[in-house]
N, C-alpha and C. Protein backbone atom coordinates (compact mmCIF):
# COMPACT_ATOMS: atom_id res chain seq x y z
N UNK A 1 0.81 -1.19 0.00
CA UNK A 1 0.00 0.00 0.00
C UNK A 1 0.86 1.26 0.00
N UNK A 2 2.09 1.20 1.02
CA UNK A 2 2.95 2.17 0.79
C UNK A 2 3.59 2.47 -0.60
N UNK A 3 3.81 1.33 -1.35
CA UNK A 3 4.74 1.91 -2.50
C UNK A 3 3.39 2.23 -3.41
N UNK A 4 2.05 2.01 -3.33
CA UNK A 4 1.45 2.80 -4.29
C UNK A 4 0.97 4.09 -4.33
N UNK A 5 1.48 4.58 -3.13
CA UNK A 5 1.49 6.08 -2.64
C UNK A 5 2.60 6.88 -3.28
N UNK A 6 3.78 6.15 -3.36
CA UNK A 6 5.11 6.58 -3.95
C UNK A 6 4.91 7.12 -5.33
N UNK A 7 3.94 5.81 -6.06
CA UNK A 7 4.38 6.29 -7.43
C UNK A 7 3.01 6.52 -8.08
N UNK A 8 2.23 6.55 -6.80
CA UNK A 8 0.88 7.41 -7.77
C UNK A 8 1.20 8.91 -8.69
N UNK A 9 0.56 8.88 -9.67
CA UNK A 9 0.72 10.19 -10.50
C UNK A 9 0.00 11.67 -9.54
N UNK A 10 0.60 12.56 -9.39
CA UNK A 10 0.34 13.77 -8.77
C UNK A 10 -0.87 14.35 -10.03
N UNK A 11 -2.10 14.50 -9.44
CA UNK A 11 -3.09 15.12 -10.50
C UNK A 11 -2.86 16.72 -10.94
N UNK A 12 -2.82 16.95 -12.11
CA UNK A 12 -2.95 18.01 -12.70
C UNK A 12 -3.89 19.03 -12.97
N UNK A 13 -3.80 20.19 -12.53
CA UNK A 13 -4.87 20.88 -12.82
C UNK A 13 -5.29 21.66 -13.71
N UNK A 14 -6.59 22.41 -14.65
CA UNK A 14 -5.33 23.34 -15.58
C UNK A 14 -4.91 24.79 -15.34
N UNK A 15 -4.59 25.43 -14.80
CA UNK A 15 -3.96 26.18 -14.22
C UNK A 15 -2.38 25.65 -13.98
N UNK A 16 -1.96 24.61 -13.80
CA UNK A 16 -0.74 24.05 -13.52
C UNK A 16 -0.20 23.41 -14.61
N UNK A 17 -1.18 23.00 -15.89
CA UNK A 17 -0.44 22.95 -16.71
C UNK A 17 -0.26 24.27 -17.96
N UNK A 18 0.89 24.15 -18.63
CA UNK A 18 1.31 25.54 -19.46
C UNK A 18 0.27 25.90 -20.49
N UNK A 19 -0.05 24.53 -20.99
CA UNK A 19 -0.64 24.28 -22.38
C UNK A 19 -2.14 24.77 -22.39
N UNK A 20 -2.85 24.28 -20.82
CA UNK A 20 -3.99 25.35 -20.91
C UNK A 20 -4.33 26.25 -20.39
N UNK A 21 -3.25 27.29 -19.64
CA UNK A 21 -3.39 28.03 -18.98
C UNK A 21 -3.30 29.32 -19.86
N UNK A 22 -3.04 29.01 -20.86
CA UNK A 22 -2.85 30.58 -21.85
C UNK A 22 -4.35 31.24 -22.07
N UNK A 23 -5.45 30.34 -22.19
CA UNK A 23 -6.40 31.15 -22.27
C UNK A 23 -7.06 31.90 -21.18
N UNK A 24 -6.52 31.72 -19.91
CA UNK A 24 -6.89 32.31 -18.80
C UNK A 24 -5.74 33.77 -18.27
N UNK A 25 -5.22 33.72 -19.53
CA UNK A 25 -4.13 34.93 -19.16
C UNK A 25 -4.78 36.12 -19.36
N UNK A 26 -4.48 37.06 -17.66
CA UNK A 26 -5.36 38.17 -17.60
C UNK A 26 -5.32 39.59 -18.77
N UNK A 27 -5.90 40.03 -19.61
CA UNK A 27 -5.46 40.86 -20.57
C UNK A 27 -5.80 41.91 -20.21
N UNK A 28 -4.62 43.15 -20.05
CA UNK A 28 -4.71 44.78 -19.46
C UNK A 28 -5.74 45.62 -20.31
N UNK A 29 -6.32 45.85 -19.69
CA UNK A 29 -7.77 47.09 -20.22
C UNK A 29 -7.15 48.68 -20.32
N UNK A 30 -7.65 48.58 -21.29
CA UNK A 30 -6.78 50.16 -22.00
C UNK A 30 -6.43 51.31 -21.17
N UNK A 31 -7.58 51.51 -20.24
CA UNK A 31 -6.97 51.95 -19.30
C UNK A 31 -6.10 52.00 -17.72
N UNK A 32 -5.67 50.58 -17.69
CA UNK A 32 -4.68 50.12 -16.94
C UNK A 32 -3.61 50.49 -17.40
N UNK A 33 -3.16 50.41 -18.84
CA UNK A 33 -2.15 50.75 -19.47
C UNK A 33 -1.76 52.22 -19.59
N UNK A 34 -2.84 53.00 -19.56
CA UNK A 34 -2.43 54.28 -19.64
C UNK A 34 -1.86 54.89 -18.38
N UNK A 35 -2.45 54.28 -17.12
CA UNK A 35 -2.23 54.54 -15.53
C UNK A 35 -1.19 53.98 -15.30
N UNK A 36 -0.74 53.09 -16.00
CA UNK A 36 0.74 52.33 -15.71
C UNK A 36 1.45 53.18 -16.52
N UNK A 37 1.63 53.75 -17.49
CA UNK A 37 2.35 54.54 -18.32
C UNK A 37 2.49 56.06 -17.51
N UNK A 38 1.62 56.58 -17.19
CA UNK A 38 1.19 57.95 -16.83
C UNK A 38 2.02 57.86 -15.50
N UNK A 39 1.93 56.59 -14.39
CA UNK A 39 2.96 56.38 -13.37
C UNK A 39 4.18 56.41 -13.54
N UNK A 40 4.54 55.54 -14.41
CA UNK A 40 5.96 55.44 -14.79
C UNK A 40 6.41 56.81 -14.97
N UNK A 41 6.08 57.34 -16.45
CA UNK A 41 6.94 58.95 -16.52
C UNK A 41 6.82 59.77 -15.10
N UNK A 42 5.93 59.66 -14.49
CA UNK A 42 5.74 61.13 -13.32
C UNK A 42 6.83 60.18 -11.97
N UNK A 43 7.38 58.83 -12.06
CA UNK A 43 8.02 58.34 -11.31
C UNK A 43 9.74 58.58 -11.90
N UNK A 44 9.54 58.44 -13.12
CA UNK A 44 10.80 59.30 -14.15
C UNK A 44 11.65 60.53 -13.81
N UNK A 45 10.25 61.21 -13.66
CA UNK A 45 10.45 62.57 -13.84
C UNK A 45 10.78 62.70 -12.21
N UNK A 46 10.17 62.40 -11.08
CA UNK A 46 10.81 62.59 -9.89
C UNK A 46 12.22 62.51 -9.87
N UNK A 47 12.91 61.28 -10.18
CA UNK A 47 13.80 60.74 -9.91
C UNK A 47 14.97 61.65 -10.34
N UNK A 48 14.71 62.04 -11.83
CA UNK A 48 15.76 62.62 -12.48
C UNK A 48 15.72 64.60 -11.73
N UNK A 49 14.76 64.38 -11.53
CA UNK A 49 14.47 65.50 -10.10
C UNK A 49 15.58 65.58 -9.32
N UNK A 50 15.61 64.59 -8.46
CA UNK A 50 15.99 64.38 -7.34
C UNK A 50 17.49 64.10 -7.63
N UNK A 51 17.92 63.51 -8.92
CA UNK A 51 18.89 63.68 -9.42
C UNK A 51 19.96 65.02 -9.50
N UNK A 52 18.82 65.74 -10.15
CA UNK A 52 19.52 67.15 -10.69
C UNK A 52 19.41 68.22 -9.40
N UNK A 53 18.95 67.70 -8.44
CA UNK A 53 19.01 68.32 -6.88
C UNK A 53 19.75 68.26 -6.03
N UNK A 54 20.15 67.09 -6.30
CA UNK A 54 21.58 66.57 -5.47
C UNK A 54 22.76 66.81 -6.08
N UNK A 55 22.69 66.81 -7.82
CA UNK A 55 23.95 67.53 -8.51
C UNK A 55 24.32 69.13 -8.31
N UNK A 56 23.39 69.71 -8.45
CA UNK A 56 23.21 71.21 -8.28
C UNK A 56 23.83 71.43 -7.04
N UNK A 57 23.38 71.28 -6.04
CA UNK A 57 23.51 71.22 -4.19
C UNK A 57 25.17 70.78 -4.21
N UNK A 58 25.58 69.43 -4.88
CA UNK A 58 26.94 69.27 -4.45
C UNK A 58 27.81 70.11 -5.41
N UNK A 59 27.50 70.55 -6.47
CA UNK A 59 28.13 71.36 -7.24
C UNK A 59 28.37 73.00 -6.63
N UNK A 60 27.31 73.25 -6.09
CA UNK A 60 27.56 74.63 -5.70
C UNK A 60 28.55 74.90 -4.25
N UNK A 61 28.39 73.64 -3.51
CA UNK A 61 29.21 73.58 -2.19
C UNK A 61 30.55 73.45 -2.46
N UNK A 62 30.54 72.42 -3.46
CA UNK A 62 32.44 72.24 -4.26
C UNK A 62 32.65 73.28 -3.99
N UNK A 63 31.72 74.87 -5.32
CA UNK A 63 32.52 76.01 -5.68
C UNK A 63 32.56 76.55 -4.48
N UNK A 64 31.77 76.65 -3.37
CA UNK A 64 32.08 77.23 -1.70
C UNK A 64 33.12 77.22 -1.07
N UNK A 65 33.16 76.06 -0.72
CA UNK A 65 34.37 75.72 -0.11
C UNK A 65 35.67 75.33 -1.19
N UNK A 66 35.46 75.68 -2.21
CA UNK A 66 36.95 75.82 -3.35
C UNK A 66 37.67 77.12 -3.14
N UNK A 67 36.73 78.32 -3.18
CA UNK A 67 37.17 79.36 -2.61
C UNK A 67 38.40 79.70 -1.07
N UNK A 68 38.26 80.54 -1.18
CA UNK A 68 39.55 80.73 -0.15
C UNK A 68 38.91 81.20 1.16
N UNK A 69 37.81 81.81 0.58
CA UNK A 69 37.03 82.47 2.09
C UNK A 69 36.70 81.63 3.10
N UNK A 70 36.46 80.44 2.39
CA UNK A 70 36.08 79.50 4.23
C UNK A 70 36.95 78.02 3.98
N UNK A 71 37.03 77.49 4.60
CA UNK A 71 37.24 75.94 4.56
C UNK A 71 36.13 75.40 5.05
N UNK A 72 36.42 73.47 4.88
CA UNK A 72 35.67 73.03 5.52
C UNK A 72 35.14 72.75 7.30
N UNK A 73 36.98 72.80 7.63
CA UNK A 73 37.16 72.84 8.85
C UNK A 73 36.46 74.23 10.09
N UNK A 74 37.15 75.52 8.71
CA UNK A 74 36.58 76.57 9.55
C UNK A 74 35.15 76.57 9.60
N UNK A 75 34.39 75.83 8.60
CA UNK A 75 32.45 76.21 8.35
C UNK A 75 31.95 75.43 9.28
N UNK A 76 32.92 74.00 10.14
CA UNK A 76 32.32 73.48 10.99
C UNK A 76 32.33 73.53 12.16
N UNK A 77 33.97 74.14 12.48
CA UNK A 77 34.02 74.46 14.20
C UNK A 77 34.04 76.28 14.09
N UNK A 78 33.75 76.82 13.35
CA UNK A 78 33.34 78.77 13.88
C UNK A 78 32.29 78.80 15.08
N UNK A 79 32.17 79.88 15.17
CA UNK A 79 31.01 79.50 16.42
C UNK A 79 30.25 80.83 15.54
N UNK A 80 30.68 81.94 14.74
CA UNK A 80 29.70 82.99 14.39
C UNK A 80 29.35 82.62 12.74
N UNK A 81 27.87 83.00 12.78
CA UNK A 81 26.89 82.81 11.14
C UNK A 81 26.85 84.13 10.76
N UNK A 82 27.76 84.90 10.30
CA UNK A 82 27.42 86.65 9.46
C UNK A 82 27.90 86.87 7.98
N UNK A 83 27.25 85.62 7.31
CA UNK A 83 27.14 85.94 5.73
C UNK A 83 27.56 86.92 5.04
N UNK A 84 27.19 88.25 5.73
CA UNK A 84 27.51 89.49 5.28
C UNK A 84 29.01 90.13 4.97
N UNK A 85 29.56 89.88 6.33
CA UNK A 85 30.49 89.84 6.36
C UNK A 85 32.10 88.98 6.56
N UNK A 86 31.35 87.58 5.91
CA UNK A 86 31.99 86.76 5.50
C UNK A 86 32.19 85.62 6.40
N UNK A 87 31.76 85.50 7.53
CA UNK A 87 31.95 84.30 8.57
C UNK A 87 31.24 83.33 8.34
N UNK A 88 31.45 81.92 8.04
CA UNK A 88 30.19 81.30 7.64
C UNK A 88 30.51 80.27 8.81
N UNK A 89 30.14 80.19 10.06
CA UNK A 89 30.31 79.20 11.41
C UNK A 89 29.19 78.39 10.84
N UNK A 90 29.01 77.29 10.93
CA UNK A 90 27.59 76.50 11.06
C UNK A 90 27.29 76.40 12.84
N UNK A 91 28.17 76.14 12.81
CA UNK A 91 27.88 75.63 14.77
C UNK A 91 26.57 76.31 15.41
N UNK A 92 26.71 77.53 15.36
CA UNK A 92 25.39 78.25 15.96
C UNK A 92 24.20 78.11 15.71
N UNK A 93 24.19 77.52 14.39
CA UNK A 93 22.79 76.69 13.33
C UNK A 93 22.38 75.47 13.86
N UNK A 94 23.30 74.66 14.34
CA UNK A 94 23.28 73.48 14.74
C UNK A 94 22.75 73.14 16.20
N UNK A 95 23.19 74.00 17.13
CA UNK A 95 22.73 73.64 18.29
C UNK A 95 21.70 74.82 18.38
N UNK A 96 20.58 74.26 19.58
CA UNK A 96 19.41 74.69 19.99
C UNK A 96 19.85 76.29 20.73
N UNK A 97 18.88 76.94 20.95
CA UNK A 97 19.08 78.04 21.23
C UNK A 97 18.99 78.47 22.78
């Protein structure tokens, strides 16, 4: 009784087999496709966003601190923020008031 458990055939369903499962393949309605399309670009367009935000931002800090007026060292331990007249401390930004 045990070995006819072994080599009984496993039943098939059709869903499990390839051959008839093609006619049950779900087909996208025209406007699924457009909402999937319309997502994609506006998920595109963030990205390359967020891209050109983070290039800009590290590009302009390069030219900051390339200059001679501050370093990096001095922008992090100054203790005074007067833009005006050229001190750029972060420290005072940083801690609470």
């Amino acid at each position: 009784m045990q070995a006819d458990m072994i080599h009984s055939p496993v039943p098939t369903t059709p869903l499990a087999n390839p051959s008839t499962a093609a006619p049950f393949k779900k087909q996208m309605r025209p406007g699924e496709a457009l909402i999937q399309g319309f997502l994609f670009i506006c998920g595109t367009i963030s990205i390359l966003t967020t891209i050109g935000i983070v290039y800009v931002l590290g590009r302009e800090s390069f030219l900051f601190f390339a200059t001679d007026e501050v370093s990096l060292v001095e922008f992090f331990t100054t203790t005074t923020w007067q833009p005006a007249i050229g001190q750029f401390g972060i420290w005072p930004c940083s801690t609470p008031p």
